[in-house]
C-alpha atoms as a PDB file:
ATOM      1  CA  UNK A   1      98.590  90.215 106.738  1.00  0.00           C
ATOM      2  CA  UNK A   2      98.464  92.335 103.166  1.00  0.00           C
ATOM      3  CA  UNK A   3     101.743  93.891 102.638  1.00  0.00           C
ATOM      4  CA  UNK A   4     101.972  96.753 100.344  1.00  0.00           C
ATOM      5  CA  UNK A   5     105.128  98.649  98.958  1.00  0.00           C
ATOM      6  CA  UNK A   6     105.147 102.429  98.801  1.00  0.00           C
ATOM      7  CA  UNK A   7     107.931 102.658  95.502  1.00  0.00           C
ATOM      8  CA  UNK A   8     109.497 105.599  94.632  1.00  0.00           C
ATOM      9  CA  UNK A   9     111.573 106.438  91.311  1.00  0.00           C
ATOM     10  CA  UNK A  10     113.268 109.763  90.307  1.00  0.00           C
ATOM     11  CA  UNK A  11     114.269 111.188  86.810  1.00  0.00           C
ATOM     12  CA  UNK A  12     117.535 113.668  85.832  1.00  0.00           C
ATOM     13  CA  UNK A  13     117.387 115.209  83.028  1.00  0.00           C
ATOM     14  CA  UNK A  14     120.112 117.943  82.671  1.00  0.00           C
ATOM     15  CA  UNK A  15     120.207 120.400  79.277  1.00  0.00           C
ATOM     16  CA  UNK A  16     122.697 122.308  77.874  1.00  0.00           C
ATOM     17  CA  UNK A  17     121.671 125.679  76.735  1.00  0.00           C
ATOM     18  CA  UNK A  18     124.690 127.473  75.851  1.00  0.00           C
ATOM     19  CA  UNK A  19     123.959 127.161  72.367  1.00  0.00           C
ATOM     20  CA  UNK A  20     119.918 127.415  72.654  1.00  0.00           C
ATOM     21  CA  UNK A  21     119.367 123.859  71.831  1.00  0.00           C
ATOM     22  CA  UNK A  22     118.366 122.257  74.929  1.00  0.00           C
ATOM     23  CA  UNK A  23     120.185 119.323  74.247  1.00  0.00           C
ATOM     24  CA  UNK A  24     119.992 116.917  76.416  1.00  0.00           C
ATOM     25  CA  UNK A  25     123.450 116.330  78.439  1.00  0.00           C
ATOM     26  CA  UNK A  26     122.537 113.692  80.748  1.00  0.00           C
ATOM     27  CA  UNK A  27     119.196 111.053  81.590  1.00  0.00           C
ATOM     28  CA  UNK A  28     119.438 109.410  84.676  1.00  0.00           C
ATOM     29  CA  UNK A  29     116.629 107.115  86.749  1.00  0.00           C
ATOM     30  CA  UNK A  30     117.148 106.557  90.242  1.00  0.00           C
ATOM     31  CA  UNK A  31     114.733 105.227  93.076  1.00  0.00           C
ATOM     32  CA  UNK A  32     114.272 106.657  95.982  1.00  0.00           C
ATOM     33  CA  UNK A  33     113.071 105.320  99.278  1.00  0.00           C
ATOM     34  CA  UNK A  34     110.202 106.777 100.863  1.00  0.00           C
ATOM     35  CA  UNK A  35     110.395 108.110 104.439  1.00  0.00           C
ATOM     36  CA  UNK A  36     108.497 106.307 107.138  1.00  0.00           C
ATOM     37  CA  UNK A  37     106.605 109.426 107.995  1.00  0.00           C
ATOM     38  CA  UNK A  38     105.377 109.016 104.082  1.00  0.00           C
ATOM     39  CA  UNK A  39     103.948 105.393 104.974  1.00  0.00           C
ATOM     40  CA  UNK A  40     102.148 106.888 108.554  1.00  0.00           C
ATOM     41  CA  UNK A  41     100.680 109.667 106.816  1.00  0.00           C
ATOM     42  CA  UNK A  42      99.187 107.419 103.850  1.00  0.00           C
ATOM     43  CA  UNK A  43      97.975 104.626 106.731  1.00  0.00           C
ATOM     44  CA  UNK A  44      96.533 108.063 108.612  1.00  0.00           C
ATOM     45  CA  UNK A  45      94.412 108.824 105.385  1.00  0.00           C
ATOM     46  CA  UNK A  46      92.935 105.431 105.712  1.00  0.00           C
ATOM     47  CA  UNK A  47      91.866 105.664 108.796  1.00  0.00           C
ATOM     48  CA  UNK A  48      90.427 108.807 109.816  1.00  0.00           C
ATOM     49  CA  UNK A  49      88.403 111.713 108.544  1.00  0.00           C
ATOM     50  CA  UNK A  50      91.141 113.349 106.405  1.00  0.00           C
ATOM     51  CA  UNK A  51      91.937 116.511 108.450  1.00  0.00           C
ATOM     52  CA  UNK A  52      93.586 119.416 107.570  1.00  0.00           C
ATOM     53  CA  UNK A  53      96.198 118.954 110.544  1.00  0.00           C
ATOM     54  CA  UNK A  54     100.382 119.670 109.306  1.00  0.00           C
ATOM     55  CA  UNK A  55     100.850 116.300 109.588  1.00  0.00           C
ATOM     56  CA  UNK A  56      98.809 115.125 106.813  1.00  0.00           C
ATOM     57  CA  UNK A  57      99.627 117.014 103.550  1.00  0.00           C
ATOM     58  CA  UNK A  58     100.796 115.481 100.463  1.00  0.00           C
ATOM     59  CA  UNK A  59     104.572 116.399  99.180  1.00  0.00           C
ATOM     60  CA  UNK A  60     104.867 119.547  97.093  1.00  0.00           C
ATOM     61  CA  UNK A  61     108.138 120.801  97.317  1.00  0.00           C
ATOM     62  CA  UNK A  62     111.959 119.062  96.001  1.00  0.00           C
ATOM     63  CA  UNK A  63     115.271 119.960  97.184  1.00  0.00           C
ATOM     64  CA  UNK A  64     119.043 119.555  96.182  1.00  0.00           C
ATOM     65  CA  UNK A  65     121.851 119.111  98.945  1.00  0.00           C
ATOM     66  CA  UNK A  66     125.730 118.007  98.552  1.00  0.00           C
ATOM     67  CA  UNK A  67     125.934 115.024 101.625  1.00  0.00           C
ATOM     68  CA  UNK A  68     126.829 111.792 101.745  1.00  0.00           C
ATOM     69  CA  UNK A  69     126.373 108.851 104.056  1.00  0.00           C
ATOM     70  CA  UNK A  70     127.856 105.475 104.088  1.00  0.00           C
ATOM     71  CA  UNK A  71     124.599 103.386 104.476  1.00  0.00           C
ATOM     72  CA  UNK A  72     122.591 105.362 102.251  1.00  0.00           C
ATOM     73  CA  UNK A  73     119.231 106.670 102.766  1.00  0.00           C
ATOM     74  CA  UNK A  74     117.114 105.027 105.262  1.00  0.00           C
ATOM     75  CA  UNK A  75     113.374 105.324 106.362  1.00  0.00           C
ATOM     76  CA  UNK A  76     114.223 107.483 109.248  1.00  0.00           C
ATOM     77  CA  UNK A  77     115.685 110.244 107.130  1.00  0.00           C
ATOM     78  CA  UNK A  78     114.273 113.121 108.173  1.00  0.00           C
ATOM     79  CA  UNK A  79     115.884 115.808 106.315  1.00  0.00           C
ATOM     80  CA  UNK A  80     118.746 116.382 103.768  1.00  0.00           C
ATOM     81  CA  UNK A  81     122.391 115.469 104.903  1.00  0.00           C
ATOM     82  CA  UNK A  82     123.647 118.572 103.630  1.00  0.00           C
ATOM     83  CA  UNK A  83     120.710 121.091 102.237  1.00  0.00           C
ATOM     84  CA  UNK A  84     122.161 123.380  99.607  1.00  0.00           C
ATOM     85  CA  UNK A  85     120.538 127.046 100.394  1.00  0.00           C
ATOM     86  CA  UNK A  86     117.795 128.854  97.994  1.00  0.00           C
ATOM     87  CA  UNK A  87     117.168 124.793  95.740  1.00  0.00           C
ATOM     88  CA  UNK A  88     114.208 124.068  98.044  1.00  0.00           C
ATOM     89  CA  UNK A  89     111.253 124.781  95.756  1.00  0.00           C
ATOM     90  CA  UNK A  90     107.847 124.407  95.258  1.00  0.00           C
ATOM     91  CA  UNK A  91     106.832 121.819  92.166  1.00  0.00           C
ATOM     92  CA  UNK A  92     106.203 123.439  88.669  1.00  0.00           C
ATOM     93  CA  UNK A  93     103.857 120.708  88.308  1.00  0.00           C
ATOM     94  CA  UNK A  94     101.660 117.826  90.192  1.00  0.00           C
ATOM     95  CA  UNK A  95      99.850 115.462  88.544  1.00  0.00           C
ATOM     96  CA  UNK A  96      98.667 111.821  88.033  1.00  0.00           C
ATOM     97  CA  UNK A  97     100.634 109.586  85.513  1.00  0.00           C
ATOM     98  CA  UNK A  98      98.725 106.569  84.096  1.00  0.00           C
ATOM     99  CA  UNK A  99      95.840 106.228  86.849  1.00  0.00           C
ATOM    100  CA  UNK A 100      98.489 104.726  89.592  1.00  0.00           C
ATOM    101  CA  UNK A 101     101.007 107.258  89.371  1.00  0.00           C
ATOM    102  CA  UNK A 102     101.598 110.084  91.649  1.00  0.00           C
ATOM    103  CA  UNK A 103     104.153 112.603  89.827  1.00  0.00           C
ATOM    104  CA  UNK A 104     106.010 115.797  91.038  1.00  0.00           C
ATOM    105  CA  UNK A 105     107.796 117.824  88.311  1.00  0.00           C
ATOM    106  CA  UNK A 106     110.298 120.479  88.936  1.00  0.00           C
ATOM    107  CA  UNK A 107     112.555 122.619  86.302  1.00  0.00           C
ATOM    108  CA  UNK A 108     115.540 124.538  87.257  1.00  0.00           C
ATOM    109  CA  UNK A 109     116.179 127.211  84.779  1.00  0.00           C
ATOM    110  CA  UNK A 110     119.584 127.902  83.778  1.00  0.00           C
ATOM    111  CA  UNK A 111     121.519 129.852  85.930  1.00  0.00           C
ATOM    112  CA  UNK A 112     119.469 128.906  88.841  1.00  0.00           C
ATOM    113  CA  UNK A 113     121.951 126.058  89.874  1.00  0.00           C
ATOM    114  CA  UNK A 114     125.587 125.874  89.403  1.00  0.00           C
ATOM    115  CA  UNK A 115     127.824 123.014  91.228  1.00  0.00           C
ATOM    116  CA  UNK A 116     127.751 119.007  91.891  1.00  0.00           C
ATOM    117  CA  UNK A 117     124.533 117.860  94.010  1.00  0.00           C
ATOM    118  CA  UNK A 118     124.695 114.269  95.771  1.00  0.00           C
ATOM    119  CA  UNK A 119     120.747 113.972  96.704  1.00  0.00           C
ATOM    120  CA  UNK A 120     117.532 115.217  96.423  1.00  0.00           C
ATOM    121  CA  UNK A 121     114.983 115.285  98.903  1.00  0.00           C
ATOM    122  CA  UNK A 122     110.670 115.653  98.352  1.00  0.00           C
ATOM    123  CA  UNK A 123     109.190 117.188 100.784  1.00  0.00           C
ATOM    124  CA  UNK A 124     105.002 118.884 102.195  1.00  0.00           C
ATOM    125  CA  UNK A 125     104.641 122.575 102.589  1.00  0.00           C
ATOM    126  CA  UNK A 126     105.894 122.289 106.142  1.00  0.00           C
ATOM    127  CA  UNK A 127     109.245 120.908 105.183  1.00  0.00           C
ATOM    128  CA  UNK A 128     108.302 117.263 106.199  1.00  0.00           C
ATOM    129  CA  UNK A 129     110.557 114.182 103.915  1.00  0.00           C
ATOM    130  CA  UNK A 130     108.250 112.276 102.155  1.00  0.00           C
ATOM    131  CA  UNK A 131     110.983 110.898  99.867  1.00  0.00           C
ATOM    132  CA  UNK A 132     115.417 110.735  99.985  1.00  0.00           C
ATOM    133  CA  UNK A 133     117.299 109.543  97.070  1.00  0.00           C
ATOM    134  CA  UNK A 134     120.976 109.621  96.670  1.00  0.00           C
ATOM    135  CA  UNK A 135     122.194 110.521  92.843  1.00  0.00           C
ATOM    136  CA  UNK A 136     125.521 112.080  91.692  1.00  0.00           C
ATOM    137  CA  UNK A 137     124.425 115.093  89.634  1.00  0.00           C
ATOM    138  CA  UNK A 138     126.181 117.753  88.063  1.00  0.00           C
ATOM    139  CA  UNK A 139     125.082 121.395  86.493  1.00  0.00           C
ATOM    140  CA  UNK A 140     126.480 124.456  85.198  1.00  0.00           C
ATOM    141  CA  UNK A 141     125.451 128.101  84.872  1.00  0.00           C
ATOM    142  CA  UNK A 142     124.082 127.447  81.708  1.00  0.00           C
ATOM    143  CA  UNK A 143     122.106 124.568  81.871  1.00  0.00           C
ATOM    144  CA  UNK A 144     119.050 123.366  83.466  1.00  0.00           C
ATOM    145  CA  UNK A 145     117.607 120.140  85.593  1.00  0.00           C
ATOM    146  CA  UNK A 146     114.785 118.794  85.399  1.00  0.00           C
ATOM    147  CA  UNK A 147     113.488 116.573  87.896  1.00  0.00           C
ATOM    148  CA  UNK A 148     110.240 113.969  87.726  1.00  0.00           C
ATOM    149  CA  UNK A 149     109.902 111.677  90.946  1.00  0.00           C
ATOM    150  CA  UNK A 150     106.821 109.588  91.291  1.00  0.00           C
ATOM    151  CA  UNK A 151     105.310 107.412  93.997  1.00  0.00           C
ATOM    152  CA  UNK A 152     103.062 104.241  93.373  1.00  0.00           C
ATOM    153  CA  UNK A 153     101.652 101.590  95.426  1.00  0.00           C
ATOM    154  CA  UNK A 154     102.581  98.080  94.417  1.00  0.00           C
ATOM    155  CA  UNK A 155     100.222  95.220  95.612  1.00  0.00           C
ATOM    156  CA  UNK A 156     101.741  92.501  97.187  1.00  0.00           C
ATOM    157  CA  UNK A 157     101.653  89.065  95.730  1.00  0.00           C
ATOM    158  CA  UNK A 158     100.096  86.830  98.198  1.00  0.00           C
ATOM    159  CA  UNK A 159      97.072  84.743  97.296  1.00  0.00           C
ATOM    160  CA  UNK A 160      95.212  85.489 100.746  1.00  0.00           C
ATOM    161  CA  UNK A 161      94.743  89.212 100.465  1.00  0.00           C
ATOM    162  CA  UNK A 162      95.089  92.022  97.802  1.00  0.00           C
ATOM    163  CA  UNK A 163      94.356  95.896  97.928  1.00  0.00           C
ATOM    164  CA  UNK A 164      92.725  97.108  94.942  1.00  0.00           C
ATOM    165  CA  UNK A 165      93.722  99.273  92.003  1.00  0.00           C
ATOM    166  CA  UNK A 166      90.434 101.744  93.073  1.00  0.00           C
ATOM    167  CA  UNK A 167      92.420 101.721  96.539  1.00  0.00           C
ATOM    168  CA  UNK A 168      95.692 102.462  94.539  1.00  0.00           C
ATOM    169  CA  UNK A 169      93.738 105.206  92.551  1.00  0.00           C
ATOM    170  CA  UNK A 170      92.633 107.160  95.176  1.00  0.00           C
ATOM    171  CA  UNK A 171      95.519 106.905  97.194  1.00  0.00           C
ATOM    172  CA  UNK A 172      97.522 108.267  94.350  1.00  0.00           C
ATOM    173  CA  UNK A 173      94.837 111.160  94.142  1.00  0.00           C
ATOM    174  CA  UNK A 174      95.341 111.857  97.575  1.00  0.00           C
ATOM    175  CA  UNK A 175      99.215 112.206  97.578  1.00  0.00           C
ATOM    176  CA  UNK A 176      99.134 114.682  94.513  1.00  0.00           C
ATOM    177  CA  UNK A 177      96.676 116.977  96.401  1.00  0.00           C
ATOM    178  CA  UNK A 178      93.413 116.058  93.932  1.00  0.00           C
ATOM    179  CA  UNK A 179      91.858 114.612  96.658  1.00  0.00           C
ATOM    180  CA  UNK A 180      93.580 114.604 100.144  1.00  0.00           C
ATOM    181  CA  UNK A 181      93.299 115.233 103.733  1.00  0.00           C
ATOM    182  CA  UNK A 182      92.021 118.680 102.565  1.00  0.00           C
ATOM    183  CA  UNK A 183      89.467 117.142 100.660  1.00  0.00           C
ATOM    184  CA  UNK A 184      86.573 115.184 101.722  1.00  0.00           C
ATOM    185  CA  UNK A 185      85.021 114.166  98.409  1.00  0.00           C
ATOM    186  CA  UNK A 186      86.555 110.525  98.609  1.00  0.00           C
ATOM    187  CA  UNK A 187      86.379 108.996 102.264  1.00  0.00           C
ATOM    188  CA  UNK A 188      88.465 106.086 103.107  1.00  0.00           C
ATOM    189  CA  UNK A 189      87.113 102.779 103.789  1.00  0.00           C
ATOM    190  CA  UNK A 190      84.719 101.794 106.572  1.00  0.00           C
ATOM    191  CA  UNK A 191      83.088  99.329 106.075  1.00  0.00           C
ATOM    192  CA  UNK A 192      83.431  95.394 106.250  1.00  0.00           C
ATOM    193  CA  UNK A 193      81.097  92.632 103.937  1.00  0.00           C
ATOM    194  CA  UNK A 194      81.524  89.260 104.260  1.00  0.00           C
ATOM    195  CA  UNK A 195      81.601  86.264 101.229  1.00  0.00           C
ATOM    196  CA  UNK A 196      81.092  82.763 100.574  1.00  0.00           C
ATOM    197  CA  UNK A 197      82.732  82.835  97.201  1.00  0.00           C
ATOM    198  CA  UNK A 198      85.901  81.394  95.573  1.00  0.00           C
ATOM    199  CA  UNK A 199      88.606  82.257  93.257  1.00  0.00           C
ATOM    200  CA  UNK A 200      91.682  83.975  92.683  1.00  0.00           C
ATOM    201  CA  UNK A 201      92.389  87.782  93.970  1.00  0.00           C
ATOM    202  CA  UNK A 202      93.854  90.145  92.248  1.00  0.00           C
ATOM    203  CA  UNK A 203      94.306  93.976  92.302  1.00  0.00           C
ATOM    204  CA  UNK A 204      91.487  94.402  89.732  1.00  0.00           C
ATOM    205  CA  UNK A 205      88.605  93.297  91.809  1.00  0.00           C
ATOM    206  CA  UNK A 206      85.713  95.412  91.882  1.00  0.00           C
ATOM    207  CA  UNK A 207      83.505  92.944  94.158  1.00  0.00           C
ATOM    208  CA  UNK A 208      83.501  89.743  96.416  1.00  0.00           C
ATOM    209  CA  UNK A 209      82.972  86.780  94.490  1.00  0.00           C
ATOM    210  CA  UNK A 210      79.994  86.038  96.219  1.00  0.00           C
ATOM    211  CA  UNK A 211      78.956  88.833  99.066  1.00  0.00           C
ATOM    212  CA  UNK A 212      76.592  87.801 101.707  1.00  0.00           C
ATOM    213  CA  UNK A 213      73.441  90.292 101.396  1.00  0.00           C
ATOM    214  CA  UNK A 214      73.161  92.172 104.930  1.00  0.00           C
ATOM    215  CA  UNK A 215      76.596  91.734 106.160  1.00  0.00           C
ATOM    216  CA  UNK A 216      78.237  94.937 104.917  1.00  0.00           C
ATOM    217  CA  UNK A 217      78.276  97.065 107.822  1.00  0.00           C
ATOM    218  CA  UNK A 218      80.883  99.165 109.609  1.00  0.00           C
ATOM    219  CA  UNK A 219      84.062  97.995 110.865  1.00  0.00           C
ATOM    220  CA  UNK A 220      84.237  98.254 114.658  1.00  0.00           C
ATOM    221  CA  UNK A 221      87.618  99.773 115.110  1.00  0.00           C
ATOM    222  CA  UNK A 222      90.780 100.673 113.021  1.00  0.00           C
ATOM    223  CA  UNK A 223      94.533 100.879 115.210  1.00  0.00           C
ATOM    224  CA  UNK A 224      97.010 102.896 113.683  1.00  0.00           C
ATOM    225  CA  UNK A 225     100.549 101.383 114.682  1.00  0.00           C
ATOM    226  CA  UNK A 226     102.321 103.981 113.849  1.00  0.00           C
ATOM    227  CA  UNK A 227     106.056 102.352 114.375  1.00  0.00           C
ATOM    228  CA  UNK A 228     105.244  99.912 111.761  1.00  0.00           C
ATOM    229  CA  UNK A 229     102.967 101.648 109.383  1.00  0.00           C
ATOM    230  CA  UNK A 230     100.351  98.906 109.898  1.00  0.00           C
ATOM    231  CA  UNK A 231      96.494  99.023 110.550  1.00  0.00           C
ATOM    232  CA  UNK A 232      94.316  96.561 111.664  1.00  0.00           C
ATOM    233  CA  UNK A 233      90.834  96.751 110.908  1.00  0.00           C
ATOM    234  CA  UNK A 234      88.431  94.773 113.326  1.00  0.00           C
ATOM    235  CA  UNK A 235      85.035  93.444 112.685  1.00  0.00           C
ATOM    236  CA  UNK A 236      82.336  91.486 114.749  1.00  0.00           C
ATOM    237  CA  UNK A 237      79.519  90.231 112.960  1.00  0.00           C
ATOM    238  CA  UNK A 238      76.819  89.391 115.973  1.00  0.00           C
ATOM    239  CA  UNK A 239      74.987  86.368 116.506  1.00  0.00           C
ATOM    240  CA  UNK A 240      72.736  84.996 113.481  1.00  0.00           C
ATOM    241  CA  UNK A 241      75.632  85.039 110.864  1.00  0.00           C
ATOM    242  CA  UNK A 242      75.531  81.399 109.652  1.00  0.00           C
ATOM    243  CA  UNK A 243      77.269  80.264 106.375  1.00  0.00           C
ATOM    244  CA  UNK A 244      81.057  78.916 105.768  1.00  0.00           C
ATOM    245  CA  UNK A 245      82.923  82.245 105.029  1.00  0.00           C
ATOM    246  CA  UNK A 246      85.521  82.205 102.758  1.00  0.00           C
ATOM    247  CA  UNK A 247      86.189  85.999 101.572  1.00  0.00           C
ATOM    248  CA  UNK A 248      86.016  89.048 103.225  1.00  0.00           C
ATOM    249  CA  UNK A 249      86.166  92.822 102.034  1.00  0.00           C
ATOM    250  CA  UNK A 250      86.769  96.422 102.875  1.00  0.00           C
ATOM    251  CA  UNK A 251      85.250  99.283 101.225  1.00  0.00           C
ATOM    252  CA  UNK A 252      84.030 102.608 101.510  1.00  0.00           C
ATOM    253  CA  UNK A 253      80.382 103.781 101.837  1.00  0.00           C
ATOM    254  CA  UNK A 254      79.464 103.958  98.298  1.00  0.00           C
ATOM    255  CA  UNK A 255      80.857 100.079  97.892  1.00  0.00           C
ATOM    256  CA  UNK A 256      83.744 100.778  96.071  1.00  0.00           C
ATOM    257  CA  UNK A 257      85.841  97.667  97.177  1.00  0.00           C
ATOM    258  CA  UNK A 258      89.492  98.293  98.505  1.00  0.00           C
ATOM    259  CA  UNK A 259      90.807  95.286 100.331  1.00  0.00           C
ATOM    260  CA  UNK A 260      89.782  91.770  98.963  1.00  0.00           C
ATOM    261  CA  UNK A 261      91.180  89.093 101.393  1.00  0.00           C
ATOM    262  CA  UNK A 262      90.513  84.955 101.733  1.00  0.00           C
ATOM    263  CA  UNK A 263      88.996  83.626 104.723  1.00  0.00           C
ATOM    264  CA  UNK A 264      88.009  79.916 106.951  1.00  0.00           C
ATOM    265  CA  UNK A 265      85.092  81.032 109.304  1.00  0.00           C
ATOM    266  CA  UNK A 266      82.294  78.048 108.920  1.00  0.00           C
ATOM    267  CA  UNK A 267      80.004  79.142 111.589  1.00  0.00           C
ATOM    268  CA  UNK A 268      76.631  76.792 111.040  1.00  0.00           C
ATOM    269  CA  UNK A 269      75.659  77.588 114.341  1.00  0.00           C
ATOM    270  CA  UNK A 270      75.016  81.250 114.000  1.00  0.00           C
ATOM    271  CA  UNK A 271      77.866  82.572 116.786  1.00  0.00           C
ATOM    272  CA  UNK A 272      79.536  85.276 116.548  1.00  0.00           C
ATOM    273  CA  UNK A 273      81.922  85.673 113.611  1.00  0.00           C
ATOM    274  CA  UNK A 274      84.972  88.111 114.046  1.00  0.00           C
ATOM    275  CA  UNK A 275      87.668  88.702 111.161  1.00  0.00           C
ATOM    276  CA  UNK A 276      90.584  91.033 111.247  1.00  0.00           C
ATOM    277  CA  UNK A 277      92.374  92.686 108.013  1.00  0.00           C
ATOM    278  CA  UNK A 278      96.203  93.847 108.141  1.00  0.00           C
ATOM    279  CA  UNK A 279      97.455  96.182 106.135  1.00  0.00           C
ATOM    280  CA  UNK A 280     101.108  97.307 106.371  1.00  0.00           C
ATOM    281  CA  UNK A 281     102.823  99.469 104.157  1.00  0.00           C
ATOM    282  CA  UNK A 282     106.476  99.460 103.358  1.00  0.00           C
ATOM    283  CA  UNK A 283     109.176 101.472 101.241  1.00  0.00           C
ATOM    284  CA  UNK A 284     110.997  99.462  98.723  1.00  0.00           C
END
């Protein structure tokens, strides 16, 4: 199974403007966990026609609220402990940061805040969490916040499987709304080649090491488990397929490759050759 972590980290800036310099009065970088509905919604893009269904918007909006829990934020989090009234805004700014990057900025101007805040929450149009992080924050009348949270995708390191940084690239165009479930322009993967290559994998592979001509075709099914954030995509190659397989890959229509993984199928006879890929995503 590939494993990849959905990160999330959060900047504080607060300045002082009571004299017009804008100095800067505090810098502080938290991370943040993202929300399980934030890992289902990516896994959704991946598997389906991106729709333009409520449940599958990218985050646009940040919020401030005073609570407090014991445990910390969790996965489940579903909304702010304790929302402070008229901070729930909609991003000055979304953008990509360095390629793998998806960044949400927001400014408070002065006088728009004015007490001690505890956590902020990121959230879609429709008031779905994408994101909770806990931070002990204070601002006056006459200064403002800045905030800068980002989400990235951080391959896993196993030597069996790896998703790709073109995966990682349009994934991070999805969430910032440049391409997303709006947006058909880049459709997910489909399709399934098989490879009789060797080497090692890593994030920057463009290709199988050796592809078997004819065997890129699509994948028979994809399941969605959405308690776990984990797909599985399935694959039956029919009788006729001989060769020792050692590699498989998924990619999308126009070959771009997004999942390089290692595999043992020696089939001289020319069976039937099946091969699953698992991806699950997880906050960290």
């Amino acid at each position: 199974m590939l494993r990849a972590k959905v990160k999330g980290s959060v900047r504080l800036t607060v300045r002082e403007w009571a004299d017009g310099s804008g100095r800067i009065v505090e810098d502080t970088f938290v991370n943040n966990l993202q929300t399980s509905h934030s890992l289902n919604t990516i896994c959704a893009w991946l598997v389906m026609t991106p729709n333009t269904g409520p449940g599958y918007l990218p985050p646009s909006q940040i919020e401030l609220g005073t609570g407090t829990r014991a445990n910390g934020v969790t996965v489940n989090d579903v909304a702010l402990w304790a929302p402070v009234a008229g901070t729930l805004a909609v991003c000055d700014q979304i953008n990509i940061y360095n390629t793998y990057y998806a960044q949400y900025l927001k400014m408070y101007q002065v006088g728009q805040l004015n007490g001690s805040y505890t956590e902020l929450g990121l959230f879609d149009v429709n008031g779905i969490m994408w994101g909770h992080v806990q931070a002990n924050l204070a601002v006056t009348s006459t200064q403002s916040l800045t905030v800068q949270w980002k989400i990235y995708l951080e391959p896993s390191a196993t030597h069996a499987a790896t998703i790709t940084n073109y995966a990682i690239a349009v994934i991070t165009q999805w969430l910032t709304g440049t391409l997303n479930a709006i947006q058909t322009s880049v459709p997910p993967p489909n399709v399934m080649m098989l490879g009789t290559g060797t080497g090692v994998l890593t994030s920057g592979d463009i290709s199988l090491f050796t592809s078997v001509v004819g065997s890129a075709s699509s994948y028979d099914y994809a399941i969605f488990d959405g308690q776990s954030a984990k797909i599985t995509f399935s694959k039956t190659w029919v009788s006729g397929t001989v060769g020792n397989f050692t590699e498989v890959g998924l990619q999308d229509k126009a070959g771009n490759l997004w999942v390089h993984a290692v595999i043992s199928a020696n089939n001289p006879s020319g069976l039937l050759v099946s091969t699953q890929l698992e991806l699950q995503l997880a906050a960290a």
